[in-house]
Protein backbone atom coordinates (compact mmCIF):
# COMPACT_ATOMS: atom_id res chain seq x y z
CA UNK A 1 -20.68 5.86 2.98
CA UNK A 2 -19.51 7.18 -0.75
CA UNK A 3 -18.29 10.23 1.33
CA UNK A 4 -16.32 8.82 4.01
CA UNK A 5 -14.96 6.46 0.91
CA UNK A 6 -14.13 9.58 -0.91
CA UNK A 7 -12.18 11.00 1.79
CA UNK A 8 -10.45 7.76 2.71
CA UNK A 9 -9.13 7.70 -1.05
CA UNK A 10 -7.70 11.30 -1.27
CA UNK A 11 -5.90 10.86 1.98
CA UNK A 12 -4.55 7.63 0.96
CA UNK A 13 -3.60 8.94 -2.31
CA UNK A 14 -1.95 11.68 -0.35
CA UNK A 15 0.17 9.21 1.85
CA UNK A 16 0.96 7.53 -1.03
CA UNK A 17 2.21 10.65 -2.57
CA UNK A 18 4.48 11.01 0.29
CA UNK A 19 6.10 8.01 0.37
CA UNK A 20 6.54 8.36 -3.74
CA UNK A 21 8.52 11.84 -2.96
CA UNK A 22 10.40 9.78 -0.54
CA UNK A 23 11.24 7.33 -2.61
CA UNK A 24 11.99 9.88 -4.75
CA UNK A 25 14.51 11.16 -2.36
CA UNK A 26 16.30 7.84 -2.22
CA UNK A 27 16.69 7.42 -5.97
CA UNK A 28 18.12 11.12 -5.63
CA UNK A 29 20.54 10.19 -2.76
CA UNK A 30 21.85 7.25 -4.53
CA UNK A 31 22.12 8.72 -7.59
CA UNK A 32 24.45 11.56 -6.35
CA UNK A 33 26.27 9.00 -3.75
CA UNK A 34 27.19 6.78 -7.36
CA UNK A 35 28.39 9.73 -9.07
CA UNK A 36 30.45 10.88 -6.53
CA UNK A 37 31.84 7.25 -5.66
CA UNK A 38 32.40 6.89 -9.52
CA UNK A 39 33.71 10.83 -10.10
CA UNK A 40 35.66 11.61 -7.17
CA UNK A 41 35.88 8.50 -5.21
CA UNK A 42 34.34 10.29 -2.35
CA UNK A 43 30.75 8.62 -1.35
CA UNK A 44 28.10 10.16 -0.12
CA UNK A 45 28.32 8.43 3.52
CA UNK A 46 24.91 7.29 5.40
CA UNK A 47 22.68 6.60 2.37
CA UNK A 48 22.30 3.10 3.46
CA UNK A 49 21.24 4.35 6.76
CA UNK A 50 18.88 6.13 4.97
CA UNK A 51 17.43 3.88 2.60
CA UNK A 52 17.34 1.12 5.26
CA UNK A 53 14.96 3.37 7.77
CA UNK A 54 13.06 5.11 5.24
CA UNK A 55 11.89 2.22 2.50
CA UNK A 56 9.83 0.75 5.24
CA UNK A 57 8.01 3.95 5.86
CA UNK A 58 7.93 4.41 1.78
CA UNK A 59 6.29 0.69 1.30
CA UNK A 60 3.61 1.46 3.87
CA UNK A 61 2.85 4.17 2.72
CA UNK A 62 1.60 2.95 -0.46
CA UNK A 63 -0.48 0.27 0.99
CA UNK A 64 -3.14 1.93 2.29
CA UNK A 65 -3.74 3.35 -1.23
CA UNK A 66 -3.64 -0.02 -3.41
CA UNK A 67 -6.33 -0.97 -0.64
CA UNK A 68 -8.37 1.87 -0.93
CA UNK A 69 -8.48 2.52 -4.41
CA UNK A 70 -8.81 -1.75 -5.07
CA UNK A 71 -5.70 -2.20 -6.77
CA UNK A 72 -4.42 -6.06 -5.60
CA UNK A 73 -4.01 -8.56 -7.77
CA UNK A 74 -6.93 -10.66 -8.38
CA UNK A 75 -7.91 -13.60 -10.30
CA UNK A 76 -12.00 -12.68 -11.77
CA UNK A 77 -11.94 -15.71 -13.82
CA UNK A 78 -15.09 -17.07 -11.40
CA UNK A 79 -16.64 -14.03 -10.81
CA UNK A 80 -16.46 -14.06 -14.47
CA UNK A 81 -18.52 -16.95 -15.40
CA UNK A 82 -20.71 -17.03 -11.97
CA UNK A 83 -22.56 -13.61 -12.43
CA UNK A 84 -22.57 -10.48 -10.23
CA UNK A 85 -23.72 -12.08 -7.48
CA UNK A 86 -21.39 -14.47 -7.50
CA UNK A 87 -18.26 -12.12 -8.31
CA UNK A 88 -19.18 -9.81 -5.46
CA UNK A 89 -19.65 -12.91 -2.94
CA UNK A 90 -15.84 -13.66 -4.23
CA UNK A 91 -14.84 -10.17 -3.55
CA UNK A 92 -16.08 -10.18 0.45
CA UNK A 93 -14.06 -13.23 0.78
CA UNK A 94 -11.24 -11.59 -0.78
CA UNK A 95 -11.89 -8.47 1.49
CA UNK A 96 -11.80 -10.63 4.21
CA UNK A 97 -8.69 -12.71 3.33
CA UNK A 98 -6.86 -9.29 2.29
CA UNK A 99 -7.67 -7.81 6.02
CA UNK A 100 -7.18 -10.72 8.12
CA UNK A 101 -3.21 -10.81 6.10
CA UNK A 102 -2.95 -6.64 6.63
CA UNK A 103 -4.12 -7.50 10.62
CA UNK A 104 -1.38 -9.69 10.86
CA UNK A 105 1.13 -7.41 9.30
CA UNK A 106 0.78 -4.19 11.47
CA UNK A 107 0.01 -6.44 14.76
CA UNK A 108 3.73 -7.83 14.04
CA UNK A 109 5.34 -4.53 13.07
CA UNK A 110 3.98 -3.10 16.34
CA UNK A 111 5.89 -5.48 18.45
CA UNK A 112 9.11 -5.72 16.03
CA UNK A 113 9.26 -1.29 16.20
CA UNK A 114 8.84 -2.09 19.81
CA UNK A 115 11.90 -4.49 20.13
CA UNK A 116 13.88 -2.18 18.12
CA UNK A 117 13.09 0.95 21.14
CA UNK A 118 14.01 -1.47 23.69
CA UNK A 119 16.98 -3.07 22.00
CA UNK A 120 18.39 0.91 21.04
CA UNK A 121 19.61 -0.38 17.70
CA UNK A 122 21.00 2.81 15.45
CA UNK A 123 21.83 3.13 12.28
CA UNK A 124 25.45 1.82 11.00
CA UNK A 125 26.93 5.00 10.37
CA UNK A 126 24.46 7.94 11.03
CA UNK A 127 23.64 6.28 14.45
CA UNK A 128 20.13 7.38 14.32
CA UNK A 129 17.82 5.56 16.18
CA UNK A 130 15.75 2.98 14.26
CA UNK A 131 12.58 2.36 15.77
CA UNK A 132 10.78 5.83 15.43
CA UNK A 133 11.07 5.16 11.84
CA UNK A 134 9.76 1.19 12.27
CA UNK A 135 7.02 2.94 14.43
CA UNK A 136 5.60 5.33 11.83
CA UNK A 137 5.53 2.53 9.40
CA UNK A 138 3.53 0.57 11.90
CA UNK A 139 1.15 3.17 12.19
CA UNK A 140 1.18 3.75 8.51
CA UNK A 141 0.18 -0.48 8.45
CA UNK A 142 -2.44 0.25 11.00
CA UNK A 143 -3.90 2.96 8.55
CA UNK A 144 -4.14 0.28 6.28
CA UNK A 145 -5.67 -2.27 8.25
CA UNK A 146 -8.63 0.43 8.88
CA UNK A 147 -9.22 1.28 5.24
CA UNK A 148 -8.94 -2.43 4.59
CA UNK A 149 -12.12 -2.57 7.11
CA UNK A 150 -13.68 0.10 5.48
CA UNK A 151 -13.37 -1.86 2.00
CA UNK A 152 -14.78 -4.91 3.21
CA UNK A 153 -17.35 -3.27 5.17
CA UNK A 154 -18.34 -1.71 1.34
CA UNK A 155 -17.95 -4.88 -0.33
CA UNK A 156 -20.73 -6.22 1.73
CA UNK A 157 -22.86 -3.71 1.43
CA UNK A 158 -22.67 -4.09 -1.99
CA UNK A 159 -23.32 -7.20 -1.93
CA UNK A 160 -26.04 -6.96 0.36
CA UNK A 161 -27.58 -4.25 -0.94
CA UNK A 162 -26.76 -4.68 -4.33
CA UNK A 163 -24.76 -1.20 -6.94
CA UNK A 164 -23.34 -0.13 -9.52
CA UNK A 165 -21.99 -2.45 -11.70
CA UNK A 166 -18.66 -2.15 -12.97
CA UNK A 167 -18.49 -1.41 -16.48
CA UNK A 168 -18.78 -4.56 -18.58
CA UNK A 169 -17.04 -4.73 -22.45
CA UNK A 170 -19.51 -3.86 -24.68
CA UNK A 171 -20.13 -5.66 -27.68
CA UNK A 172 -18.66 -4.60 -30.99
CA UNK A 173 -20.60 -2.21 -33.09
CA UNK A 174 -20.66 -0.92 -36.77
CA UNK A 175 -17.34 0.64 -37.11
CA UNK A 176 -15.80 -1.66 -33.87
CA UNK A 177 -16.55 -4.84 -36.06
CA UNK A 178 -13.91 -7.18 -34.92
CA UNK A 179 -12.11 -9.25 -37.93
């Protein structure tokens, strides 16, 4: 299981890389279309296009990474003062919660990438169609939805079966005396 983790992380991580160089890319675009609105009073024509087809592809592509690698928000103020049992019983409902929302999500991009194909909607000004884009970024929720499985599927077994601890703060010694 550590394995197929392992592997699920560096792909994510590589996804997520992606849709950082992409974002990249926008920052880029409108950086150059400002300067030559603000220089020249020529803009750079399409970059909403852009930015409007390619931030949904950039978002999802970063979820499947906070998933994998655990990075959501959480609240451990129960886990906290219930025990390791208790906080890993907290973190399969929080598994749970955090797949059934990421189900949700890519069974409702599916349909809306979908509407978009059927509909023919373009872009304002490039005219490029919209819905191959919406349609990667509902795969790239789908993705998610399957690490997301493969987290809670871990966080069970760990509770289950029982781990590693996470590292706990250790107490102060000699020269960490706290004043």
């Amino acid at each position: 299981m550590e394995n197929i983790e392992r592997r699920i992380k560096g792909v994510a991580r590589v996804v997520a890389l992606i849709g950082f160089f992409g974002l990249l890319l926008l920052a880029a675009m409108t950086t150059v279309d400002i300067l030559l609105r603000w220089l020249f009073n020529a803009p750079l024509h399409g970059v909403n296009d852009v930015s409007s087809v390619v931030m949904a592809i950039v978002i999802a592509a970063c979820i499947p990474a906070n998933l994998a690698m655990k990075q959501n928000i959480s609240v451990e103020v129960l886990g906290s003062i219930g025990g390791t049992r208790t906080r890993r019983g907290l973190d399969v409902v929080a598994s749970l919660f955090t797949l059934v929302f990421i189900i949700l999500m890519a069974w409702r991009f599916v349909p809306y990438a979908e509407g978009l194909r059927e509909t023919g909607d373009r872009t304002w000004v490039l005219g490029w169609p919209i819905w191959p884009w919406w349609m990667a970024a509902s795969a790239l929720m789908i993705a998610a939805a399957i690490v997301q499985v493969l987290v809670t599927i871990s966080d069970i077994a760990t509770l289950i079966l029982g781990g590693p601890d996470e590292a706990e703060p250790s107490e102060p010694t000699g020269g960490d005396a706290i004043l």
